[in-house]
N, C-alpha and C. Protein backbone atom coordinates (compact mmCIF):
# COMPACT_ATOMS: atom_id res chain seq x y z
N UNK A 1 117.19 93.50 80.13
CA UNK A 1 116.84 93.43 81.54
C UNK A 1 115.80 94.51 81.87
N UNK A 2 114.78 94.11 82.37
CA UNK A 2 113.96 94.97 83.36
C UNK A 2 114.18 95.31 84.81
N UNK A 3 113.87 96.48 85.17
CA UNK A 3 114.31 96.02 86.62
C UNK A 3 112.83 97.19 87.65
N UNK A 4 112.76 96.78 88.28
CA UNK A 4 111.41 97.49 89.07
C UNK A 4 111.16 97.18 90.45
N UNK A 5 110.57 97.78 91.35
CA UNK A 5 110.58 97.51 92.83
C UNK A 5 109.65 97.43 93.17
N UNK A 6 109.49 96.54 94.60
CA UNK A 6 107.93 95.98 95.16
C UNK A 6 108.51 96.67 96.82
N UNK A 7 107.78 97.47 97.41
CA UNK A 7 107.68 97.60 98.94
C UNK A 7 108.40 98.88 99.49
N UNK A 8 108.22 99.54 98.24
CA UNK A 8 109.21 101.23 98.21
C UNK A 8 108.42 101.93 99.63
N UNK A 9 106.85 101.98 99.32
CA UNK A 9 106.30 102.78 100.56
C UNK A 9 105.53 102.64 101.50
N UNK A 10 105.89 101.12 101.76
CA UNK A 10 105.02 100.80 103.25
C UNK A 10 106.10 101.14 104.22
N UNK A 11 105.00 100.80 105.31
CA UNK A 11 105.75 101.16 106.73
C UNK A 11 106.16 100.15 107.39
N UNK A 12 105.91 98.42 106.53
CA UNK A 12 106.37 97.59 106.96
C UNK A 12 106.94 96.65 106.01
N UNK A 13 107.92 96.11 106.51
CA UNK A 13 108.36 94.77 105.31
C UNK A 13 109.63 95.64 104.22
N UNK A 14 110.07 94.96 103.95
CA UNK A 14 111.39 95.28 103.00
C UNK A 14 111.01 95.65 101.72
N UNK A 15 111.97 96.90 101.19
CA UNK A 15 111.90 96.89 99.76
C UNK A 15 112.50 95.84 98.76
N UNK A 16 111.80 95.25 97.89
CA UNK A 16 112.43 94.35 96.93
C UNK A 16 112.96 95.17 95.52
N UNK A 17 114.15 95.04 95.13
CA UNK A 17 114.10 95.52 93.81
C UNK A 17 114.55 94.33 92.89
N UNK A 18 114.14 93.93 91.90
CA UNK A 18 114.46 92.99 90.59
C UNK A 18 115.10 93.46 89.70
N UNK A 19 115.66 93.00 88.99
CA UNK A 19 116.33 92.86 87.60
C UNK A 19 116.41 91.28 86.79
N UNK A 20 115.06 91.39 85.81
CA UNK A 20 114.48 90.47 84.96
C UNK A 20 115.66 90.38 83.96
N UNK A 21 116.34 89.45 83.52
CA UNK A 21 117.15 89.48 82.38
C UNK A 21 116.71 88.17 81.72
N UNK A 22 116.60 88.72 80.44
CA UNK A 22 115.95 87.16 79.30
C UNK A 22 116.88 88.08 77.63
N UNK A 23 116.86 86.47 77.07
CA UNK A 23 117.60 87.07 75.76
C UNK A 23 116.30 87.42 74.87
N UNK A 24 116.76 88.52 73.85
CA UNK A 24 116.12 89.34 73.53
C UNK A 24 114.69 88.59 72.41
N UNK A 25 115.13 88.00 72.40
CA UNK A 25 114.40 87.03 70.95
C UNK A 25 113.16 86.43 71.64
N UNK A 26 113.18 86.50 73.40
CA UNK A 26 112.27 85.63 74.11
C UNK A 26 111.03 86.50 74.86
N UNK A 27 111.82 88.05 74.49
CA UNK A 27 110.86 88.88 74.84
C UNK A 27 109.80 88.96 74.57
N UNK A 28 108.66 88.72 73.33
CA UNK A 28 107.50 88.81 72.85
C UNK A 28 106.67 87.61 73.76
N UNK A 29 107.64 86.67 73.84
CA UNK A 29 106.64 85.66 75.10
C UNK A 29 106.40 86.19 75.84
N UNK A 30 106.79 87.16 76.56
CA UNK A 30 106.39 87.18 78.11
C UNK A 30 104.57 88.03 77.71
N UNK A 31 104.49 88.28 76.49
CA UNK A 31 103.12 89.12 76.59
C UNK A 31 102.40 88.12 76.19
N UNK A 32 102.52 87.06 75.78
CA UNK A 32 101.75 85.42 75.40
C UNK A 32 101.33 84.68 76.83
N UNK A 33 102.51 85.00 77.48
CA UNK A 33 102.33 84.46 79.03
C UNK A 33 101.55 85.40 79.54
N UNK A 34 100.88 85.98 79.48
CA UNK A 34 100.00 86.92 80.56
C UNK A 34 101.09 88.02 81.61
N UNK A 35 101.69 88.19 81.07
CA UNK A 35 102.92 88.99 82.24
C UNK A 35 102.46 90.37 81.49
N UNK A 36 102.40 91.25 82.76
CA UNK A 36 101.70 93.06 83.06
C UNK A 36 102.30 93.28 84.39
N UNK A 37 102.03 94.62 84.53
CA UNK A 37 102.63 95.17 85.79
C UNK A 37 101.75 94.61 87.10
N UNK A 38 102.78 93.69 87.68
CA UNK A 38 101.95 93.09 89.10
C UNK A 38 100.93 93.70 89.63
N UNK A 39 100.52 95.06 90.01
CA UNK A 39 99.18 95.12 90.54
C UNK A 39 98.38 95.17 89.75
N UNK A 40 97.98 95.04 88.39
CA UNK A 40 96.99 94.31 87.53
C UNK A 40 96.82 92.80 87.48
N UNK A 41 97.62 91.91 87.96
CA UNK A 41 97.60 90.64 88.70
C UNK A 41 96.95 90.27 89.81
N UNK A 42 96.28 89.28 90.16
CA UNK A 42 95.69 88.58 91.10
C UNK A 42 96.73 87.57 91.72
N UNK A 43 97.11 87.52 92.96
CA UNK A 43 98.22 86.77 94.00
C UNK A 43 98.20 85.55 93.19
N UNK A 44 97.14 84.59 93.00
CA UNK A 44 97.79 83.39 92.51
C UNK A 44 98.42 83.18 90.99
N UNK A 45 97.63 84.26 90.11
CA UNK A 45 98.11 84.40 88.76
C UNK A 45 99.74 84.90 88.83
N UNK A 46 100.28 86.31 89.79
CA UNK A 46 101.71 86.16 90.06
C UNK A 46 102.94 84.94 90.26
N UNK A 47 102.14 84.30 91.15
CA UNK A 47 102.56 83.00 91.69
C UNK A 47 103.02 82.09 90.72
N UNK A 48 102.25 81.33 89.75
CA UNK A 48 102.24 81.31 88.71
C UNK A 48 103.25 81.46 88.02
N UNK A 49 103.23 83.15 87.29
CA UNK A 49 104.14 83.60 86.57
C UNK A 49 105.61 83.84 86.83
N UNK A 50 105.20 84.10 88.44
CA UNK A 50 106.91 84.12 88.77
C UNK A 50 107.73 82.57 88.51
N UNK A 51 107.07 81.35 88.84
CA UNK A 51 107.76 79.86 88.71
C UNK A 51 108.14 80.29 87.23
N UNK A 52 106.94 80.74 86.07
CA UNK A 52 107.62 80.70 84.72
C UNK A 52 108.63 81.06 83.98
N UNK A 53 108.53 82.51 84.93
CA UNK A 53 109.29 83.75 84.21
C UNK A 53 111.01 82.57 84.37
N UNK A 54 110.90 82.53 86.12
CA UNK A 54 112.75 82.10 86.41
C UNK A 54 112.93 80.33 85.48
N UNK A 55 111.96 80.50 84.57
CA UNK A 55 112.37 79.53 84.47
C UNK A 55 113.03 79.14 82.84
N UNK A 56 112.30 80.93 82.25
CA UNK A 56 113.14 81.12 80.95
C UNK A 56 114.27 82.16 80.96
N UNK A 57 114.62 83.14 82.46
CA UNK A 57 115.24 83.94 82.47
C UNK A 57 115.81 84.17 83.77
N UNK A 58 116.58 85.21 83.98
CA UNK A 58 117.07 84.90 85.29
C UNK A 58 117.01 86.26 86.30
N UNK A 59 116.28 86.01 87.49
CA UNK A 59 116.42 87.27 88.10
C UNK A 59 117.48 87.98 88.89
N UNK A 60 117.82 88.96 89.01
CA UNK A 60 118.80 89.51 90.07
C UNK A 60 118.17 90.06 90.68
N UNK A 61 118.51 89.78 91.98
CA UNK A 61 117.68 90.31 93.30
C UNK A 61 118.19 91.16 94.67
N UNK A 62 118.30 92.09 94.86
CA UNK A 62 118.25 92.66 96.04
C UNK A 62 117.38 93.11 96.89
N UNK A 63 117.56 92.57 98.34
CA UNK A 63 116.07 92.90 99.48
C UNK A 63 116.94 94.09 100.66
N UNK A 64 116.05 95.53 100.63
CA UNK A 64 116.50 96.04 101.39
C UNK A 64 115.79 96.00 102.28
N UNK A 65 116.23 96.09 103.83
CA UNK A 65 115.93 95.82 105.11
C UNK A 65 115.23 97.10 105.57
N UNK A 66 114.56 97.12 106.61
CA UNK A 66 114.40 97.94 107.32
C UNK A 66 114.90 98.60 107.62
N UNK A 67 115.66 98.20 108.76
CA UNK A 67 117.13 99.25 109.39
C UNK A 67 117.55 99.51 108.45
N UNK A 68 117.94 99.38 107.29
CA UNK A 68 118.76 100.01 105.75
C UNK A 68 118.32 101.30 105.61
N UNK A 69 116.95 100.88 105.51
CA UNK A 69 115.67 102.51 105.12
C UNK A 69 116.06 103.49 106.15
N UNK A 70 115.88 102.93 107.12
CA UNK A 70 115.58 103.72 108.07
C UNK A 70 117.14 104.85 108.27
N UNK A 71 118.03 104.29 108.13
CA UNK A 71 119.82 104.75 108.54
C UNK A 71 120.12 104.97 107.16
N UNK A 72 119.23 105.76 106.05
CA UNK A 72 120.07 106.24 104.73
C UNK A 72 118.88 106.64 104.00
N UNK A 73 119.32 107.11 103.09
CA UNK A 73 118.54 107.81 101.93
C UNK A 73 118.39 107.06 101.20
N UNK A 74 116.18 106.67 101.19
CA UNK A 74 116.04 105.87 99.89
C UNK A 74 116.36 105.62 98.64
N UNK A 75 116.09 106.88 97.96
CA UNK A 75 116.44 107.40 97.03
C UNK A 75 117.80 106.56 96.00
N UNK A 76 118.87 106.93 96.91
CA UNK A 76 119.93 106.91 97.00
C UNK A 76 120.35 105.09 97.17
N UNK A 77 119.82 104.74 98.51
CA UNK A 77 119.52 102.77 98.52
C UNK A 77 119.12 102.22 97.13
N UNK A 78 118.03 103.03 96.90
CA UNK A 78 117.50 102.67 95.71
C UNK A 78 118.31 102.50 94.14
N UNK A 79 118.89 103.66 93.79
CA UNK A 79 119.86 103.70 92.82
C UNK A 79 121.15 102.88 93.03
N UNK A 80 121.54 102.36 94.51
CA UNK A 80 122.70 101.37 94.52
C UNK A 80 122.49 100.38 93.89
N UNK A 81 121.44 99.81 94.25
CA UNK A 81 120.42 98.32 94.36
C UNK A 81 120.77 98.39 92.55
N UNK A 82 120.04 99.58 92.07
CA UNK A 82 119.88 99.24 90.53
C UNK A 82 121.59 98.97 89.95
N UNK A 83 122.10 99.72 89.89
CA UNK A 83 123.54 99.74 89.79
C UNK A 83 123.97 98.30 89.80
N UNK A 84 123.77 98.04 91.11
CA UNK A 84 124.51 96.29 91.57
C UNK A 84 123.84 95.82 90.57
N UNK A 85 122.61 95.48 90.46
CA UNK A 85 121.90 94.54 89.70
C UNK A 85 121.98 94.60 88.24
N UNK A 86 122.58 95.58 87.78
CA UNK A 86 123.04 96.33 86.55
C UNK A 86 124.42 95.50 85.95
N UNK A 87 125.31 95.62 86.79
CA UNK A 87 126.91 95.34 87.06
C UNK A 87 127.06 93.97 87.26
N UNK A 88 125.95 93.34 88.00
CA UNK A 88 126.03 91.63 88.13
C UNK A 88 125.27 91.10 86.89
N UNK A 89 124.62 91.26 86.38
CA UNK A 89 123.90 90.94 85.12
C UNK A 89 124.54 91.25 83.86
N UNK A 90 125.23 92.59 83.41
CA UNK A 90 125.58 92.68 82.41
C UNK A 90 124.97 92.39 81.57
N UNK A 91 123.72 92.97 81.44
CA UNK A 91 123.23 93.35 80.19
C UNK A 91 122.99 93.93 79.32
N UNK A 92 122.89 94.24 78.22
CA UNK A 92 123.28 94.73 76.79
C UNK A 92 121.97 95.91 76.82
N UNK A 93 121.44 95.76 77.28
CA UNK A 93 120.12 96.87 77.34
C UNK A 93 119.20 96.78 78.61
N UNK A 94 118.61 97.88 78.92
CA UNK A 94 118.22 97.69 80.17
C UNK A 94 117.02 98.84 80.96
N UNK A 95 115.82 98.43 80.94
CA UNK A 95 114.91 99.11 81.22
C UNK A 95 114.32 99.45 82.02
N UNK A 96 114.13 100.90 83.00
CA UNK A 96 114.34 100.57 84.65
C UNK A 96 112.56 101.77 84.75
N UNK A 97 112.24 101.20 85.22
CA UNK A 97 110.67 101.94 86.33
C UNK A 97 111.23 102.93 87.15
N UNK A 98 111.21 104.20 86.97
CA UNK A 98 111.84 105.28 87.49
C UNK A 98 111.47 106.37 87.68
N UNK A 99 111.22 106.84 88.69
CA UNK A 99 110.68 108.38 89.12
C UNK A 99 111.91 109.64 88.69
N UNK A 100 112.94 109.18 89.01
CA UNK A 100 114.28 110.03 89.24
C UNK A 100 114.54 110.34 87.33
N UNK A 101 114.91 111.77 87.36
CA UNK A 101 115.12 112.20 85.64
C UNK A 101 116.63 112.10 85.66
N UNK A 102 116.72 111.81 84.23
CA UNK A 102 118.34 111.88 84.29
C UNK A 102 119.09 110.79 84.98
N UNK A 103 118.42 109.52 85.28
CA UNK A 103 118.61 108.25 85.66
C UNK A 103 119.89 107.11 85.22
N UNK A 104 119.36 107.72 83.61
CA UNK A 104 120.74 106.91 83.23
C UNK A 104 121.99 107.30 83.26
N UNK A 105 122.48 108.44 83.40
CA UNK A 105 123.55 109.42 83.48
C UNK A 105 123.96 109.33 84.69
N UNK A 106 123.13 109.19 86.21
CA UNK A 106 123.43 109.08 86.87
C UNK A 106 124.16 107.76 87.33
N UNK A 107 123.34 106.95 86.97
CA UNK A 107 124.04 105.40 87.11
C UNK A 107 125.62 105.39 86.25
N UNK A 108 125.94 106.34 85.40
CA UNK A 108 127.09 106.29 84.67
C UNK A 108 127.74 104.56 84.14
N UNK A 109 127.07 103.83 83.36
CA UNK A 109 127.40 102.80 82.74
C UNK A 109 127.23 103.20 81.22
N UNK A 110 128.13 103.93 81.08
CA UNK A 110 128.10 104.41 79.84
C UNK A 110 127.76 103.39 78.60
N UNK A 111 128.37 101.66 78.53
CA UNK A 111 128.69 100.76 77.63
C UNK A 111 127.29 99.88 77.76
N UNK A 112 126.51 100.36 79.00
CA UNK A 112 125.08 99.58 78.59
C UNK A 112 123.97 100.86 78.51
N UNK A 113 123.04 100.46 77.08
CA UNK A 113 122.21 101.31 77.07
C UNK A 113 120.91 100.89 78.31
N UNK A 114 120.43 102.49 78.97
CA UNK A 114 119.65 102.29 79.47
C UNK A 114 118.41 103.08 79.46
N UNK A 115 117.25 102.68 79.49
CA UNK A 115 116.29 103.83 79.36
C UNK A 115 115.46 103.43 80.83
N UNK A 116 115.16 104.74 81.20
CA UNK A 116 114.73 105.25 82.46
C UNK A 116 113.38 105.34 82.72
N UNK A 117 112.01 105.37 82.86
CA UNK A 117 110.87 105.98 82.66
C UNK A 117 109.99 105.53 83.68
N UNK A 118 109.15 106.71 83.67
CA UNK A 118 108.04 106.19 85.04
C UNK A 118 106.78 105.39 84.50
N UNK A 119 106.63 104.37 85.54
CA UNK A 119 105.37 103.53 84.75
C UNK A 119 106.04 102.54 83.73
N UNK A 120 107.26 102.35 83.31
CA UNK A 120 108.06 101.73 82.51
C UNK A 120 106.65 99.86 83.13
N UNK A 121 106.54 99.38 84.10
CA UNK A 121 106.28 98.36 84.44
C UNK A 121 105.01 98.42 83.28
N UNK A 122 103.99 98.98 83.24
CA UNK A 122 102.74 99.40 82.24
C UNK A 122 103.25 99.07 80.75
N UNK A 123 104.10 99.73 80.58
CA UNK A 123 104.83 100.03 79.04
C UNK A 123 105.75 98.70 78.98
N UNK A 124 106.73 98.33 79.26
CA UNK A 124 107.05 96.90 78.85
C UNK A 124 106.90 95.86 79.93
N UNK A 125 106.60 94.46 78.75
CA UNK A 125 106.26 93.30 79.79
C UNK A 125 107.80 93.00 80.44
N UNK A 126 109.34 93.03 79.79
CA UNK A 126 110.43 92.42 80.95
C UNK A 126 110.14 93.72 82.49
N UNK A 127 109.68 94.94 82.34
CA UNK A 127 109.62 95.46 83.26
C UNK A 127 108.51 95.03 84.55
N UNK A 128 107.39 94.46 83.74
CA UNK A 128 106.18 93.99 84.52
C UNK A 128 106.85 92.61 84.93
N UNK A 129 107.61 92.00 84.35
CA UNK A 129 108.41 90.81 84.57
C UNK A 129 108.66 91.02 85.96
N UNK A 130 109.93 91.44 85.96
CA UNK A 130 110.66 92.14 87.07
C UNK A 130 109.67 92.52 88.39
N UNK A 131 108.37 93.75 88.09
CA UNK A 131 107.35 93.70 89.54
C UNK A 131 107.14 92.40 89.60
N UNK A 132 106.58 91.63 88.72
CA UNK A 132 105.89 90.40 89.11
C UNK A 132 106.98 89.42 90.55
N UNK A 133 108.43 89.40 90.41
CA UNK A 133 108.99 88.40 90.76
C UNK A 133 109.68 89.03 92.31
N UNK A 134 109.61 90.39 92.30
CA UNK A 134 109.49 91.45 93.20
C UNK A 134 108.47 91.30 94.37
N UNK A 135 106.98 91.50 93.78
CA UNK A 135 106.36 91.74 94.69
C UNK A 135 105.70 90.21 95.09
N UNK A 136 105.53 89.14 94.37
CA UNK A 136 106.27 87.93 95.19
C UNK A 136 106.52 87.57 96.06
N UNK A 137 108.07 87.94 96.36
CA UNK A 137 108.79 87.71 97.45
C UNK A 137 108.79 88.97 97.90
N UNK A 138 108.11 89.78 97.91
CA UNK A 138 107.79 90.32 99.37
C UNK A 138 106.65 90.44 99.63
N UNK A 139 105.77 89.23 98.90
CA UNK A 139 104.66 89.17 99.48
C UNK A 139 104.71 87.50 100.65
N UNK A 140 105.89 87.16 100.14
CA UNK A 140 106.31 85.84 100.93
C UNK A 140 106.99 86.74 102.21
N UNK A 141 107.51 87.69 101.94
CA UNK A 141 108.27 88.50 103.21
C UNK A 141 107.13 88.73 104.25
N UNK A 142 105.93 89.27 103.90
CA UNK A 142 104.93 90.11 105.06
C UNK A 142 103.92 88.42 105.05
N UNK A 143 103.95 87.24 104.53
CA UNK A 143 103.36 86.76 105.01
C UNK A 143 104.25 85.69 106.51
N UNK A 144 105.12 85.95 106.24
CA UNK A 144 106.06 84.98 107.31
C UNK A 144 105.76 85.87 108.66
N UNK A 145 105.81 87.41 108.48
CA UNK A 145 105.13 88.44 109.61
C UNK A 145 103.96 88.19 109.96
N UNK A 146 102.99 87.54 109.16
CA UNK A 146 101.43 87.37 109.61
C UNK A 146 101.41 85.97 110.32
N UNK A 147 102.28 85.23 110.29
CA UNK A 147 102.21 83.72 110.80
C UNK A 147 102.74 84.05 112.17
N UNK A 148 103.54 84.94 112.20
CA UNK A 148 103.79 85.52 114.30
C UNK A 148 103.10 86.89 114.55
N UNK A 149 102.87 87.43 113.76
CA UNK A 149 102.10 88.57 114.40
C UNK A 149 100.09 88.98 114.19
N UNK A 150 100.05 87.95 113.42
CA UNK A 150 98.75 87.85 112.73
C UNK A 150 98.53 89.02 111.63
N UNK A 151 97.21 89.23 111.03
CA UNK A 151 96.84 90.31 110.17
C UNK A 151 97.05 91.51 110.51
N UNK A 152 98.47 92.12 109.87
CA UNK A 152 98.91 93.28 110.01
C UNK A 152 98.63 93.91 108.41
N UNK A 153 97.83 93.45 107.70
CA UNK A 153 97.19 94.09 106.58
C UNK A 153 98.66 94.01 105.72
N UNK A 154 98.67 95.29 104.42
CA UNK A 154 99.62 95.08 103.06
C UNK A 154 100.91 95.74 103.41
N UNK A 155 100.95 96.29 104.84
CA UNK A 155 101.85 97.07 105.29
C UNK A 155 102.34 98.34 104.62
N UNK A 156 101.57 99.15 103.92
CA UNK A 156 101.12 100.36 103.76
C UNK A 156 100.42 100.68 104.77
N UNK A 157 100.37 102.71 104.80
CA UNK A 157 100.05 103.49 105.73
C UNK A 157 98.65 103.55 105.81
N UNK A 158 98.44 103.54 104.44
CA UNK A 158 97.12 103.96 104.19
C UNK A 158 95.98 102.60 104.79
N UNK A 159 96.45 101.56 104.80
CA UNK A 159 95.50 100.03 105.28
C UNK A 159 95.23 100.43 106.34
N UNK A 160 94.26 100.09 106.79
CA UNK A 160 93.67 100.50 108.09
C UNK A 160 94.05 99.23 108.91
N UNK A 161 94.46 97.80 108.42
CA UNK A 161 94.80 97.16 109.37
C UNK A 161 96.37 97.34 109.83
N UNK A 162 97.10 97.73 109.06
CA UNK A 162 98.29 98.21 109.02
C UNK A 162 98.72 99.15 109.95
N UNK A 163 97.56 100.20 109.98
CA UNK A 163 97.30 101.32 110.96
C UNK A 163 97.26 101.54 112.30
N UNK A 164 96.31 100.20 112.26
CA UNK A 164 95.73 99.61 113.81
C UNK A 164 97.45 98.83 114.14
N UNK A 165 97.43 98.10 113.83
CA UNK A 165 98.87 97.08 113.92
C UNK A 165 99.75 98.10 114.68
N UNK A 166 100.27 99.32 113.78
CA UNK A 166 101.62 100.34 114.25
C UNK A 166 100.90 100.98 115.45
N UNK A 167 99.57 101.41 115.65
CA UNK A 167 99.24 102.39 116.75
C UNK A 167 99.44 101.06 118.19
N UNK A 168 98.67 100.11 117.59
CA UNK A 168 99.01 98.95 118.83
C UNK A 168 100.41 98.94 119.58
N UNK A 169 101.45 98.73 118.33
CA UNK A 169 102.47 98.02 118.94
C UNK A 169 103.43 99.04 119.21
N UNK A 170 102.70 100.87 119.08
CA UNK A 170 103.72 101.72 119.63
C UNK A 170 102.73 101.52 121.00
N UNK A 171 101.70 101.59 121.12
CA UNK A 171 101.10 102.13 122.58
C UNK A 171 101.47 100.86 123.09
N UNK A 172 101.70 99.59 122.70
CA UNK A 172 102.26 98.58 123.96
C UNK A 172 103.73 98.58 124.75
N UNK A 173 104.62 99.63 124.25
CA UNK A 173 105.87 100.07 124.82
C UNK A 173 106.64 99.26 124.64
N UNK A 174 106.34 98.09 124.06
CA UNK A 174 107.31 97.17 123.36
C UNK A 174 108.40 97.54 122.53
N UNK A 175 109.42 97.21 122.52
CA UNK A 175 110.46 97.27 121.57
C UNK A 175 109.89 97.39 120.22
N UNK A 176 110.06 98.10 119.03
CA UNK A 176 108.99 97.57 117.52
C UNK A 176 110.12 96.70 116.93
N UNK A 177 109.24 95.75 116.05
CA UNK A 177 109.90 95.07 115.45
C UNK A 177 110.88 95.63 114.30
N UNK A 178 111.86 94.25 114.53
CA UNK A 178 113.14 94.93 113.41
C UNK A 178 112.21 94.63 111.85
N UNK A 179 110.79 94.61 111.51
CA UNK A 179 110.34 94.52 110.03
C UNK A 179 109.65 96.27 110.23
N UNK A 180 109.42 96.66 111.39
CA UNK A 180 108.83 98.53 110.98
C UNK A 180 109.61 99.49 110.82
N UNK A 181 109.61 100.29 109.69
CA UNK A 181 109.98 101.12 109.18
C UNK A 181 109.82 101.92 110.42
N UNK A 182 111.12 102.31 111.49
CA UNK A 182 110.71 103.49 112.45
C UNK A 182 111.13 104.79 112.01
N UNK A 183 111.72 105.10 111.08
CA UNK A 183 111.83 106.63 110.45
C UNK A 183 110.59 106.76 109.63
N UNK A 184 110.08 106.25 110.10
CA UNK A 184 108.83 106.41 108.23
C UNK A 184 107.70 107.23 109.39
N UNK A 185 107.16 108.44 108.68
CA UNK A 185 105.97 109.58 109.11
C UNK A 185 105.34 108.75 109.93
N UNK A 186 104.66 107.53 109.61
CA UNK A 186 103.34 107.76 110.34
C UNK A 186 103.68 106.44 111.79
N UNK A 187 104.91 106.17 111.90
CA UNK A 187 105.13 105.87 113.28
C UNK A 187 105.78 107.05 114.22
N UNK A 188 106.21 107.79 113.34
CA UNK A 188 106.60 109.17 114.23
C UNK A 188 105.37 109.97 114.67
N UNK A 189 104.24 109.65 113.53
CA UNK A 189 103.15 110.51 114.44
C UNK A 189 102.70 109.78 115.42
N UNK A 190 102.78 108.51 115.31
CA UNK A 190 102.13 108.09 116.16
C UNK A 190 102.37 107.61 117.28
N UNK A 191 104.16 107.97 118.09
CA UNK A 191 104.65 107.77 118.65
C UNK A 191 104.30 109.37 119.49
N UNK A 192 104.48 110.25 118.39
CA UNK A 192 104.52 111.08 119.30
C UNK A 192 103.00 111.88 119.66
N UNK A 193 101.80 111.25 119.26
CA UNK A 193 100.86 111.42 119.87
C UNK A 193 100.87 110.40 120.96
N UNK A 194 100.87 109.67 121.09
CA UNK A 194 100.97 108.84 122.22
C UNK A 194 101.96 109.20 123.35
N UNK A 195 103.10 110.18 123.13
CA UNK A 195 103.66 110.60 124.24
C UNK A 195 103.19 111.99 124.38
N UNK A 196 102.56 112.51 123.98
CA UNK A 196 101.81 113.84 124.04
C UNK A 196 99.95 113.10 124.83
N UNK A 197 100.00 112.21 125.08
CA UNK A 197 98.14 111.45 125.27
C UNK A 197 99.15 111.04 127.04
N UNK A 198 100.12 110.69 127.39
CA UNK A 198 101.06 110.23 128.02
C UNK A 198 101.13 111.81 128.86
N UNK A 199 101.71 112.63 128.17
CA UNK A 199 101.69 113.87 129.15
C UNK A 199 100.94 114.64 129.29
N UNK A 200 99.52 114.56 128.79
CA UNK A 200 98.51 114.94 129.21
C UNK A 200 97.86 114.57 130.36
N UNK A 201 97.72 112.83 130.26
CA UNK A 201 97.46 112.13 131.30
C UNK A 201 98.36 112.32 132.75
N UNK A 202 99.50 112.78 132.28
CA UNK A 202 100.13 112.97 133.40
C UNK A 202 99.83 114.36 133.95
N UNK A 203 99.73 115.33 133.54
CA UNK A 203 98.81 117.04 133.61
C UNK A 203 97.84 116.30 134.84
């Protein structure tokens, strides 16, 4: 099993995490199939690969929410997610895309081997497996947001349409939607420049 996440650090749209499981003998295909770590992919070539991948192996999937992020420690969301997907799969080996050291110890599944590593998606294809079927469906997630809210960009901070989108829909005093990350930095700055532009105007 591979397992890897799509939507860890935008400010909009859900984190996806995967867990790719295929028997071991079927592994060398996936590098015959063109499967690499999803952002070396082009949207329709993913597309593509994801119909293939589920169709020699099987994914486990968890989508964390917004409000999830927002009311807990990523970090921490994050390592559940793997765990579950770990524990429902039962697999015999298991290769996870990981910032956090000491990963496998922490997960404490002593009876499955696991190796931990950053960039793991680069280094094996079931791990690039796994982004591929990830970022996917949450690229099906932020497009169902663009069909009612229009081009709100990749929902990262850094997109400038993304940018425009959060400064809009804090300065319209609207409720924000249950898909924005409202603990995440850059709606807090930008909430609270706008109530600091608010009490100036009022000065």
């Amino acid at each position: 099993m591979g397992i890897d996440e799509a939507g860890r650090g935008p400010v909009l749209g859900p984190m996806v995490m995967v867990g790719f499981m295929l028997d071991e003998e079927l592994v060398p295909e996936l590098k015959k199939m063109g499967v690499k770590d999803s952002k070396l992919l082009k949207a329709e070539v993913r597309e593509e690969l994801d119909l293939k991948l589920r169709k020699i192996g099987k994914p486990f999937i968890r989508v964390i929410e917004p409000h999830q992020i927002d009311g807990f420690n990523l970090n921490r969301l994050e390592k559940m997610a793997t765990r579950d997907i770990i524990l429902e799969g039962s697999p015999n080996k298991v290769i996870i895309d990981a910032f956090e050291r000491n990963l496998e110890r922490k997960l404490n599944l002593p009876k499955i081997k696991i190796i931990a590593e950053h960039k793991a998606d680069l280094k094996y294809e079931i791990v690039g497996a796994a982004s591929i079927i990830a970022k996917v469906l949450r690229d099906k997630r932020i497009k169902k947001i663009q069909e009612e809210y229009g081009d709100i960009g990749s929902g990262y901070p850094g997109d400038p349409k993304t940018a425009k989108f959060v400064k809009e829909i804090v300065k319209s005093k609207e409720k924000l939607p249950s898909f924005v990350r409202k603990s995440w930095g850059t709606v807090k700055r930008i909430t609270e420049q706008e109530e600091q532009s608010a009490l100036t105007g009022f000065l």
